[in-house]
N, C-alpha and C. Protein backbone atom coordinates (compact mmCIF):
# COMPACT_ATOMS: atom_id res chain seq x y z
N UNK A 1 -21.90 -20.57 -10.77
CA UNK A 1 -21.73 -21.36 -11.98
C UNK A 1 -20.30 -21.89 -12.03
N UNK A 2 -20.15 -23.64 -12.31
CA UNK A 2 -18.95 -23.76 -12.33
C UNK A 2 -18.33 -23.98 -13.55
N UNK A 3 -17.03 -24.76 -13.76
CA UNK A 3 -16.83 -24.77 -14.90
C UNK A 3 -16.88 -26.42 -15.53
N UNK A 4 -16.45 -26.52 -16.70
CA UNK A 4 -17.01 -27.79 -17.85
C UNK A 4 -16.04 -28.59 -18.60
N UNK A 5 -15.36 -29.58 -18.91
CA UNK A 5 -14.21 -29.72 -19.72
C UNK A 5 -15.26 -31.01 -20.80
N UNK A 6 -15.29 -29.96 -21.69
CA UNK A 6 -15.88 -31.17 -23.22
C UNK A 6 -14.59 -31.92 -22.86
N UNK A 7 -15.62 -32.97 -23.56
CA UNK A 7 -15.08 -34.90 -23.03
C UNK A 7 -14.33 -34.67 -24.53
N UNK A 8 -14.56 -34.06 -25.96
CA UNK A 8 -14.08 -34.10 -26.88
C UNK A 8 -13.00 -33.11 -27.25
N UNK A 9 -12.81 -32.15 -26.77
CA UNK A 9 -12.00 -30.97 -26.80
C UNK A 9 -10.76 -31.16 -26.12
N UNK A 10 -11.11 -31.26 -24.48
CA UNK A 10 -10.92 -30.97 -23.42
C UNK A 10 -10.37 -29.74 -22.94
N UNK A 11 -11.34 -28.68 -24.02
CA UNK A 11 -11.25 -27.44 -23.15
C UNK A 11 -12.00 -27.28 -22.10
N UNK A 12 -11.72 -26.10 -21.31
CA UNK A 12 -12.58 -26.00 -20.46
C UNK A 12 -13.06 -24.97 -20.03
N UNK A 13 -14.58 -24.69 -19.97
CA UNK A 13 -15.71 -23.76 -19.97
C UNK A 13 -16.22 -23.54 -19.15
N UNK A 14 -16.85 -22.43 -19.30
CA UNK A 14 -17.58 -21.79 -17.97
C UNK A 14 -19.30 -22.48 -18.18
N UNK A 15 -20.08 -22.31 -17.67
CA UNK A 15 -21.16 -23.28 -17.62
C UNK A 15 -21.81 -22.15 -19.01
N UNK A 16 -21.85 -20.95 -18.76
CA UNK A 16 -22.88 -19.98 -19.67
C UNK A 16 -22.14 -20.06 -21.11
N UNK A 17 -20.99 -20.61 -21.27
CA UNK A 17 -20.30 -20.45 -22.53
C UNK A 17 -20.34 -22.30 -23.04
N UNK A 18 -21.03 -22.91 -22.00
CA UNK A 18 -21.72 -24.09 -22.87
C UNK A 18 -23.00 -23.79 -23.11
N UNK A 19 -24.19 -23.36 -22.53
CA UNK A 19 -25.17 -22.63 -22.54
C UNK A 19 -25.09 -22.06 -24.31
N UNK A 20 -23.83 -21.25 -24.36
CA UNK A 20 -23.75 -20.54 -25.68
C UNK A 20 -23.89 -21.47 -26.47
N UNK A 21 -22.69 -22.52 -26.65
CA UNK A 21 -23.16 -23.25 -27.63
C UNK A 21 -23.79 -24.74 -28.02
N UNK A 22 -24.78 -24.34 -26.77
CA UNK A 22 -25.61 -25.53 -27.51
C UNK A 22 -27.36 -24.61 -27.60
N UNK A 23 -27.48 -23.57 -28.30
CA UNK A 23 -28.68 -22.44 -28.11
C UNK A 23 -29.86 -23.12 -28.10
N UNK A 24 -29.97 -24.34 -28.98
CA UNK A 24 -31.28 -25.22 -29.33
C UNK A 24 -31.17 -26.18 -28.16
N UNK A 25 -31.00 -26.07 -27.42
CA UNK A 25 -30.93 -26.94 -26.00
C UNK A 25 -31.88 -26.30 -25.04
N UNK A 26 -32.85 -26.74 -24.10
CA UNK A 26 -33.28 -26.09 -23.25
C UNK A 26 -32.20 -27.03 -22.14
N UNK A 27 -32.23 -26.05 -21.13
CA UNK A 27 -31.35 -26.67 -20.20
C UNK A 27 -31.81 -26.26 -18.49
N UNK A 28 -32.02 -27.32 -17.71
CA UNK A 28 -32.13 -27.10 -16.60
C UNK A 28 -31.02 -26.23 -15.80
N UNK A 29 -31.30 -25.70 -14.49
CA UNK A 29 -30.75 -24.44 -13.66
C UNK A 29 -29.53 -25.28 -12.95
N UNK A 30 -29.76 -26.48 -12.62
CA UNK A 30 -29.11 -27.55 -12.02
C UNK A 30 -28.29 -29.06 -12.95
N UNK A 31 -27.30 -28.83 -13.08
CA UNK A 31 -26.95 -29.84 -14.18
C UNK A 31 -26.60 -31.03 -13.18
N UNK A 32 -27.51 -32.34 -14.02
CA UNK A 32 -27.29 -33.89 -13.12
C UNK A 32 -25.72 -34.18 -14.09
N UNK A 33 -25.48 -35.69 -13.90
CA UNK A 33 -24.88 -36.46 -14.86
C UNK A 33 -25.26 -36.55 -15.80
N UNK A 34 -26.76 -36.63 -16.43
CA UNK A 34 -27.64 -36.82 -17.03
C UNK A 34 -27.31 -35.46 -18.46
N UNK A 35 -27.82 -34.49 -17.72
CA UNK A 35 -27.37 -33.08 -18.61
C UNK A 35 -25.84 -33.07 -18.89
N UNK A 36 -24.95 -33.34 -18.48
CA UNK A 36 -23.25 -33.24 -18.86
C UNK A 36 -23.44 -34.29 -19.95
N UNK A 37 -24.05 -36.00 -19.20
CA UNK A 37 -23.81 -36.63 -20.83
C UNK A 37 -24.21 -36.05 -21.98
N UNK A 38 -25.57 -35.75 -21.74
CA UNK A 38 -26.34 -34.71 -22.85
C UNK A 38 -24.87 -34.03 -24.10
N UNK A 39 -24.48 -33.42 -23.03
CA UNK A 39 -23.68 -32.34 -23.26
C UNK A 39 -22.42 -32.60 -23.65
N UNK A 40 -21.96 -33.81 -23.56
CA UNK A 40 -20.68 -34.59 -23.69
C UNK A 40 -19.46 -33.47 -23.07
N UNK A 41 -20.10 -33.14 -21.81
CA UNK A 41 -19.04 -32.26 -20.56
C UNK A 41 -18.75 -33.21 -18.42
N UNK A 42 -17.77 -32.54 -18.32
CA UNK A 42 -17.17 -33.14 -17.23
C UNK A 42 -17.59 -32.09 -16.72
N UNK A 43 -17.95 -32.17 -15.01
CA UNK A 43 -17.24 -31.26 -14.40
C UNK A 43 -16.32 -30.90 -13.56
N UNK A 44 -15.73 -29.46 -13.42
CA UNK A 44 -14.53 -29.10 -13.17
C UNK A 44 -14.93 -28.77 -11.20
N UNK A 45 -14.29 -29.82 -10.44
CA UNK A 45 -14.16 -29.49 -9.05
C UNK A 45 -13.29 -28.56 -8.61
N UNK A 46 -13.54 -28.04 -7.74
CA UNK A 46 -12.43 -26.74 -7.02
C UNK A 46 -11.33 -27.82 -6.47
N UNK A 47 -10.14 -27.42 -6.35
CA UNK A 47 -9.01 -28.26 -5.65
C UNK A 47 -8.42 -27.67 -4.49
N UNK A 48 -7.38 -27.41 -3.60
CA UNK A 48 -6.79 -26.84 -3.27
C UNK A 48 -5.47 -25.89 -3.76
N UNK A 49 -5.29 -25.08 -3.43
CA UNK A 49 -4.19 -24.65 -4.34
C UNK A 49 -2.68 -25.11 -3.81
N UNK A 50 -1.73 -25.07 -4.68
CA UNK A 50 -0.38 -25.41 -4.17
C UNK A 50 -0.04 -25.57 -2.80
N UNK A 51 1.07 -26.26 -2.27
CA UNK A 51 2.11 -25.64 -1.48
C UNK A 51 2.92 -25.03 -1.80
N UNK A 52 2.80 -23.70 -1.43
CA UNK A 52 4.19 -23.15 -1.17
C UNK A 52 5.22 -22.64 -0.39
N UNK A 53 6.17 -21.91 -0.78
CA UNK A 53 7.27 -21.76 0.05
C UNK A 53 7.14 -20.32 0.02
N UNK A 54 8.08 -19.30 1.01
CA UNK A 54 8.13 -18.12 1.02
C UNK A 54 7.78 -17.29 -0.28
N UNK A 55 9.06 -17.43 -0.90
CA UNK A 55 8.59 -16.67 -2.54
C UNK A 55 7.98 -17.15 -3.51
N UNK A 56 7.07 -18.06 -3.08
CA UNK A 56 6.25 -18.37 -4.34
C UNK A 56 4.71 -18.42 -3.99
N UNK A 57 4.10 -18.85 -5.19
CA UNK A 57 2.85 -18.32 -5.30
C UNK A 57 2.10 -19.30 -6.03
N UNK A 58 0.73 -20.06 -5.97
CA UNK A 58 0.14 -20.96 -6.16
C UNK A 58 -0.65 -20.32 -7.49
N UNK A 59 -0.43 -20.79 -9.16
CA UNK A 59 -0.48 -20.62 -10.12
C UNK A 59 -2.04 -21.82 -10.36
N UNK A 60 -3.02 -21.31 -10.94
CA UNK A 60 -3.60 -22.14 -11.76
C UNK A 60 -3.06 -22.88 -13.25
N UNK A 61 -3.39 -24.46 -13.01
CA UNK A 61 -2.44 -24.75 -14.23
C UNK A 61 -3.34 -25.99 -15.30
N UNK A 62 -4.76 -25.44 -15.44
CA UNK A 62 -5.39 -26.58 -16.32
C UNK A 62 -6.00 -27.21 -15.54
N UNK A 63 -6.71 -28.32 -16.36
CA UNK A 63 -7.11 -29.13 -14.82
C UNK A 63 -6.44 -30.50 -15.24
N UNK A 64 -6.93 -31.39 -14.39
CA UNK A 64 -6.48 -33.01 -14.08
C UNK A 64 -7.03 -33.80 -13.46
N UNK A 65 -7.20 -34.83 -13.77
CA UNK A 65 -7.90 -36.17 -13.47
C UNK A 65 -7.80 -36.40 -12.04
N UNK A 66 -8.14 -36.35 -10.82
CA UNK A 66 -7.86 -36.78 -9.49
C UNK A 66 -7.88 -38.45 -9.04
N UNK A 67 -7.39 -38.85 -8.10
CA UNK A 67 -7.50 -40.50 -7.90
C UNK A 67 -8.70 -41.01 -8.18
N UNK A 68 -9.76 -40.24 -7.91
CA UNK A 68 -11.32 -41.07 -8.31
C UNK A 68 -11.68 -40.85 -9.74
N UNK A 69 -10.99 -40.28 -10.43
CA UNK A 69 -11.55 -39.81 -11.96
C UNK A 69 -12.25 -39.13 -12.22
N UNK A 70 -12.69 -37.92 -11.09
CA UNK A 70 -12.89 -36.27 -11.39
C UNK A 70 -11.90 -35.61 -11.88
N UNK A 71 -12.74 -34.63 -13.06
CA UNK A 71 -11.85 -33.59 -13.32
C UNK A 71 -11.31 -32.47 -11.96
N UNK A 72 -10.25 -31.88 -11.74
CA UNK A 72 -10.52 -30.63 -10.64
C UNK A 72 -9.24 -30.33 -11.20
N UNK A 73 -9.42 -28.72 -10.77
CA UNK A 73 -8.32 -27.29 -11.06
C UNK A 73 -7.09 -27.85 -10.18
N UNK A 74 -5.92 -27.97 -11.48
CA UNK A 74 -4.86 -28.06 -11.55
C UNK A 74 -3.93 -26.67 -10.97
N UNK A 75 -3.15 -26.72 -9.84
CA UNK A 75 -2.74 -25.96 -9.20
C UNK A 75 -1.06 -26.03 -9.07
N UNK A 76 0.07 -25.35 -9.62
CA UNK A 76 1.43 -25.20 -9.54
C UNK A 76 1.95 -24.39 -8.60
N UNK A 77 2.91 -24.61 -7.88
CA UNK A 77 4.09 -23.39 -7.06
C UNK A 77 4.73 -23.00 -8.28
N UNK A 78 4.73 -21.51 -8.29
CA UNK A 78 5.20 -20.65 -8.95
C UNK A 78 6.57 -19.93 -8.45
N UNK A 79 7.93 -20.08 -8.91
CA UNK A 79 8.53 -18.75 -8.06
C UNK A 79 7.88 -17.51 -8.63
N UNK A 80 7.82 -16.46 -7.64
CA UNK A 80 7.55 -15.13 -7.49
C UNK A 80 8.54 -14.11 -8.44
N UNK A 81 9.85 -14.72 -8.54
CA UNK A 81 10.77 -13.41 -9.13
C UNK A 81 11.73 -15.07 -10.24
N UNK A 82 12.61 -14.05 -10.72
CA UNK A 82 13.51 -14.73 -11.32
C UNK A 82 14.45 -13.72 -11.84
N UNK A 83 15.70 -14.25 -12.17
CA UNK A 83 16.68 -13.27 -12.74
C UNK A 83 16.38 -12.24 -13.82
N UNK A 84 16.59 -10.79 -13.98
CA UNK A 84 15.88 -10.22 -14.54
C UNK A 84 16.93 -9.58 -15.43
N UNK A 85 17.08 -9.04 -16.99
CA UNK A 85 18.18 -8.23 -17.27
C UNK A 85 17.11 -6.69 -17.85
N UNK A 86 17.38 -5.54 -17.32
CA UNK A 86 16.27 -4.56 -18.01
C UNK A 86 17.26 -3.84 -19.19
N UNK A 87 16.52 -2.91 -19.43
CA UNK A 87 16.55 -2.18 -20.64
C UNK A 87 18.43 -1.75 -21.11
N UNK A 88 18.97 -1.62 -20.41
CA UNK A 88 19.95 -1.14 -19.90
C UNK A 88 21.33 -2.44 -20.04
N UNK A 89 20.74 -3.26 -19.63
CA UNK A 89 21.64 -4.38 -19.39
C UNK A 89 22.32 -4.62 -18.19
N UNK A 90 21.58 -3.61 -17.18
CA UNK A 90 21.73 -4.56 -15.79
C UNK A 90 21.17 -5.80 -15.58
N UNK A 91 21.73 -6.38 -14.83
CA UNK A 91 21.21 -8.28 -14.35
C UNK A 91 20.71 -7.63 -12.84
N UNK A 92 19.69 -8.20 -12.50
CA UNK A 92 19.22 -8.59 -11.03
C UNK A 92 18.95 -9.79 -10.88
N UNK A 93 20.01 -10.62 -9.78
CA UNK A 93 19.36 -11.78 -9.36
C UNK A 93 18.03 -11.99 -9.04
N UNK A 94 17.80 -13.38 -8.90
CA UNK A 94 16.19 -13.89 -8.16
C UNK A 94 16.50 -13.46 -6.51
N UNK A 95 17.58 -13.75 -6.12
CA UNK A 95 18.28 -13.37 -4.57
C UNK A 95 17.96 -12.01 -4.49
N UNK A 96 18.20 -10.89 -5.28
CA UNK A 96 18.23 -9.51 -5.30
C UNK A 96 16.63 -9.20 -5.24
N UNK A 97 16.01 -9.81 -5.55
CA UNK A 97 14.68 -9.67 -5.92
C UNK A 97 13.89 -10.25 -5.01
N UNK A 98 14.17 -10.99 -3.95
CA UNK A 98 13.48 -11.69 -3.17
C UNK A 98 14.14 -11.21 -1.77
N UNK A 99 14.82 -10.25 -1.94
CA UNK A 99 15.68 -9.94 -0.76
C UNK A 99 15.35 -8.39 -0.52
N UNK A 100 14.98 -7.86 -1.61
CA UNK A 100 13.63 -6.35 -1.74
C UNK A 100 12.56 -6.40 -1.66
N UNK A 101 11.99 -7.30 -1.98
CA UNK A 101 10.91 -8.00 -1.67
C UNK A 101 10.65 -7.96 0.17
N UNK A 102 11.26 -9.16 0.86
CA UNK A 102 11.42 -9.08 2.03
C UNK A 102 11.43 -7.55 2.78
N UNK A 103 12.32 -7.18 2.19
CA UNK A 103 12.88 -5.74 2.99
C UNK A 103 11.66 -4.72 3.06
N UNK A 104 10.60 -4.95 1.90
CA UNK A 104 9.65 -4.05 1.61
C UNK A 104 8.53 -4.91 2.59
N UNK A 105 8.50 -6.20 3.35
CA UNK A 105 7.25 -6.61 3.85
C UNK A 105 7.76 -6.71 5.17
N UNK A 106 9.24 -6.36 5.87
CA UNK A 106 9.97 -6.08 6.84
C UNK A 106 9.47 -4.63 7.23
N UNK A 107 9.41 -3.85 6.35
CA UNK A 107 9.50 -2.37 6.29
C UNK A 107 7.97 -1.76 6.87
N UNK A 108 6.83 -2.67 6.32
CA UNK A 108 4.98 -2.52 6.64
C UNK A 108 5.36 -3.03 7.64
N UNK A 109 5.72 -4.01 7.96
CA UNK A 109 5.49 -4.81 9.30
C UNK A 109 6.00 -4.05 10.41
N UNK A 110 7.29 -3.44 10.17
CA UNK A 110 7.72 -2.25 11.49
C UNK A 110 7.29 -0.91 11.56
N UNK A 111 6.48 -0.41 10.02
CA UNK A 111 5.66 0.87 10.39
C UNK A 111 4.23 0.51 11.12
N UNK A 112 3.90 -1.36 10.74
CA UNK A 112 2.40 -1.05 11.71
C UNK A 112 2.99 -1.25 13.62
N UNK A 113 4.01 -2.14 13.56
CA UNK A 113 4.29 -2.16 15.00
C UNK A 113 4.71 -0.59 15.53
N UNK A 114 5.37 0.11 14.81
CA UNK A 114 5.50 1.49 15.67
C UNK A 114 4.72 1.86 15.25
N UNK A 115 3.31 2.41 14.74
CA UNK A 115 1.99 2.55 15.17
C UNK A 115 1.28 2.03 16.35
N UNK A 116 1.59 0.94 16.24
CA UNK A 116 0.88 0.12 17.57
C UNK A 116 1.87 0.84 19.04
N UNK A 117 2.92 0.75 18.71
CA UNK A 117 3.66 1.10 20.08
C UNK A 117 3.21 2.31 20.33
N UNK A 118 3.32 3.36 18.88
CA UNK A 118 3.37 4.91 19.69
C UNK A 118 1.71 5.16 20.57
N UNK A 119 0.78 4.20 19.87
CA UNK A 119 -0.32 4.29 20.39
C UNK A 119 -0.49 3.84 21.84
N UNK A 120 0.49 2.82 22.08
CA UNK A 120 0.43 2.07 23.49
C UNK A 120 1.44 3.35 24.17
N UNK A 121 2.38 4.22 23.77
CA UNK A 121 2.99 4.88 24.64
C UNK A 121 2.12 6.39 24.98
N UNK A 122 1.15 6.69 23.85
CA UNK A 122 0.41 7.81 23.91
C UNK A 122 -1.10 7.64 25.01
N UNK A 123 -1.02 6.01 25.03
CA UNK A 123 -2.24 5.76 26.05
C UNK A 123 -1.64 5.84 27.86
N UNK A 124 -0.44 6.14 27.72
CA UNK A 124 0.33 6.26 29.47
C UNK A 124 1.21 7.55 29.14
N UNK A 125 0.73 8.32 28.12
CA UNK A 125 1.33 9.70 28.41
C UNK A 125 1.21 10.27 29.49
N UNK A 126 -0.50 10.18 30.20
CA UNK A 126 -0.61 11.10 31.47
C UNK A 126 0.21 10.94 32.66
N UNK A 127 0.61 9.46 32.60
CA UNK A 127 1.76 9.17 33.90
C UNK A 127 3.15 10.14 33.79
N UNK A 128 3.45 10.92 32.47
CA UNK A 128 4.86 11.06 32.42
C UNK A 128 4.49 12.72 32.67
N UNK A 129 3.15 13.46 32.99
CA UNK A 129 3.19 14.49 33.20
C UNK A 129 3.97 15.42 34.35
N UNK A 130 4.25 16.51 34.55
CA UNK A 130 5.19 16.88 35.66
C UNK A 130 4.76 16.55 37.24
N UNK A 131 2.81 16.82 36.94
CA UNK A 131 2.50 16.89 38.26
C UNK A 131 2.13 15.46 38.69
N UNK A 132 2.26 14.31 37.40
CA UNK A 132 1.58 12.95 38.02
C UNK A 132 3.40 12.17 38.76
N UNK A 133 3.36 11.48 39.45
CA UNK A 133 4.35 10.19 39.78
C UNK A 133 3.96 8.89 39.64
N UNK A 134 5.19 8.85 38.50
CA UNK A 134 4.94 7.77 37.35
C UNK A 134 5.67 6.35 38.38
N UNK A 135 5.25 5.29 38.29
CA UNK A 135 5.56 4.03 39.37
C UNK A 135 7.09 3.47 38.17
N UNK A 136 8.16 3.18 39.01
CA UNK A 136 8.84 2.28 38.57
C UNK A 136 8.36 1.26 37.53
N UNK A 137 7.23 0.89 37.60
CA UNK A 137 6.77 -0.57 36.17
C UNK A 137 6.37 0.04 35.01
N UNK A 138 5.67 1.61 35.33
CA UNK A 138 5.62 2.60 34.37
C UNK A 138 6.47 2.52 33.48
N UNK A 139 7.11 3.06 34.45
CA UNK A 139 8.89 3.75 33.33
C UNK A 139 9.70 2.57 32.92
N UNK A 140 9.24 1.29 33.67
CA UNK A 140 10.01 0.25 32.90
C UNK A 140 9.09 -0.25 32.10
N UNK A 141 8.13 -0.29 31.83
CA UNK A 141 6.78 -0.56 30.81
C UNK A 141 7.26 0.03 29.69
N UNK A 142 7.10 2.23 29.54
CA UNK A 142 7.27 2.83 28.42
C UNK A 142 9.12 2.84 28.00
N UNK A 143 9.93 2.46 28.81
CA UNK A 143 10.99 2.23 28.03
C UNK A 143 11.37 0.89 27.04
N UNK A 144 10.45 0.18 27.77
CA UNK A 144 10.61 -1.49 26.86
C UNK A 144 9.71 -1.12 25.83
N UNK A 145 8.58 -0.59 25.42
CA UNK A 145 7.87 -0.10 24.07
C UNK A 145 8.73 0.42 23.49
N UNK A 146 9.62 2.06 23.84
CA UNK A 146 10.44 3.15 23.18
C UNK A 146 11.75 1.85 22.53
N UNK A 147 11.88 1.05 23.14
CA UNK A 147 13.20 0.06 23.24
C UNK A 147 12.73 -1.05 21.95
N UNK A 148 11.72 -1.36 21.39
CA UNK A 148 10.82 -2.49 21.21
C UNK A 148 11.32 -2.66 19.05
N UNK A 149 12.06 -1.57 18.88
CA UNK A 149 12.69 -1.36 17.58
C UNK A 149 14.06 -2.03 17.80
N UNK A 150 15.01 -2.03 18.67
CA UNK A 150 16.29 -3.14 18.75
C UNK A 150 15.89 -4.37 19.44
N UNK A 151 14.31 -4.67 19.67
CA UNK A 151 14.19 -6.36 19.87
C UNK A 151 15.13 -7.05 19.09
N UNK A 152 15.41 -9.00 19.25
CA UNK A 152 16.13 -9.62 18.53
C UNK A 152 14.83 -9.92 17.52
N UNK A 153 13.72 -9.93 17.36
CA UNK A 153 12.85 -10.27 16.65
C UNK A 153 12.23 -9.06 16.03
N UNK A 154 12.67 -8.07 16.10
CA UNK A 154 11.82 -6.99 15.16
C UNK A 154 12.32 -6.61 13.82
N UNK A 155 11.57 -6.98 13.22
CA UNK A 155 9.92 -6.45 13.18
C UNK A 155 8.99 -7.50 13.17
N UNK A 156 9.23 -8.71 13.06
CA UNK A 156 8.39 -10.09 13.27
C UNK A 156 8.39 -10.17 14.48
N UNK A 157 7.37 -8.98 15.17
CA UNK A 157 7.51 -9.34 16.55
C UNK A 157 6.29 -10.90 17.08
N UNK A 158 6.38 -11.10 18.10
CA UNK A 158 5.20 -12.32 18.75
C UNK A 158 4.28 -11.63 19.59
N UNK A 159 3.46 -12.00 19.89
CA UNK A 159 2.66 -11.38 21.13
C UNK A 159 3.43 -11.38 22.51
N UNK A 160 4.44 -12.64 22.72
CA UNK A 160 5.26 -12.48 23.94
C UNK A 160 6.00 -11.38 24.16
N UNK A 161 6.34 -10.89 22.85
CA UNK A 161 7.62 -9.69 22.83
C UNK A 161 7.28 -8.64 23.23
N UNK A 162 6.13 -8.47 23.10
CA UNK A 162 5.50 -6.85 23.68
C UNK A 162 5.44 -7.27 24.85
N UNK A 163 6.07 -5.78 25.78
CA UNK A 163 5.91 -5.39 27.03
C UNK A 163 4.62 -5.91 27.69
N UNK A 164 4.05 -6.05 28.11
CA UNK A 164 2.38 -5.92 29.07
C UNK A 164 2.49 -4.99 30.37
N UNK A 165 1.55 -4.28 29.99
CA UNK A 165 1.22 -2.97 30.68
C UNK A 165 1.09 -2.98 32.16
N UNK A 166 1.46 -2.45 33.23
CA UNK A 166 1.54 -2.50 34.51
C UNK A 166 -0.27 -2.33 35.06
């Protein structure tokens, strides 16, 4: 069910909350042009949502007329943070706030890569046993994983950056 913008209001409704108020209406499952004039309603097309940039976030914002003269969902870039003062009367910048932010999606991103590594170093444990002899590409394989935390790119590592296994 989508949504409705009365041509007289121009609020805008969900299809069952026009349903509500028009009760003495029988109404087909499928609304033409035909049923909206009825109804003196538009309907509301899906749009795309914003562009945005790192810290922001694509806000629903009403709807709006498009170049052909459909209604469709009005979509804003939002910043994510803004200067904050709390209870106390400390100030935190939007910088301070978008820079913890980061640090906290820096922080997932290098606990799933050392997951991934310790798993790739626990799958060539048996080479490092006393009685196996581990090949030179081995030991240069599991030291570039053990090593793979002072990359210039970590924790945004690439698929190039990881070692590949001998």
């Amino acid at each position: 069910m989508g949504e409705y913008r009365n041509r007289t209001t121009g609020k805008v409704l969900s299809q069952g909350e026009v349903r509500a108020a028009n009760p003495n209406m029988s109404l087909p499952r499928v609304w033409t042009s035909g049923v909206c004039d009825a109804l003196n309603v538009d309907p509301v097309f899906a749009s795309p949502a914003a562009t945005t940039s790192a810290y922001q976030t694509s806000v629903r914002d009403g709807v709006e007329k498009d170049s052909k003269g459909n209604w469709v969902e009005k979509y804003v870039a939002k910043d994510m943070f803004a200067d904050t003062t709390d209870e106390d009367g400390k100030k935190t910048t939007k910088a301070e706030h978008e820079a913890a932010y980061q640090a906290t999606l820096d922080a997932n991103t290098a606990a799933g890569h050392r997951a991934t590594r310790d798993s790739k170093l626990a799958e060539t444990d048996f080479y490092a046993l006393s009685d196996v002899t581990m090949s030179s590409e081995m030991t240069t394989y599991r030291k570039a994983l053990r090593d793979l935390p002072t990359h210039k790119n970590w924790p945004n590592l690439e698929d190039a950056d990881w070692p590949t296994k001998p």
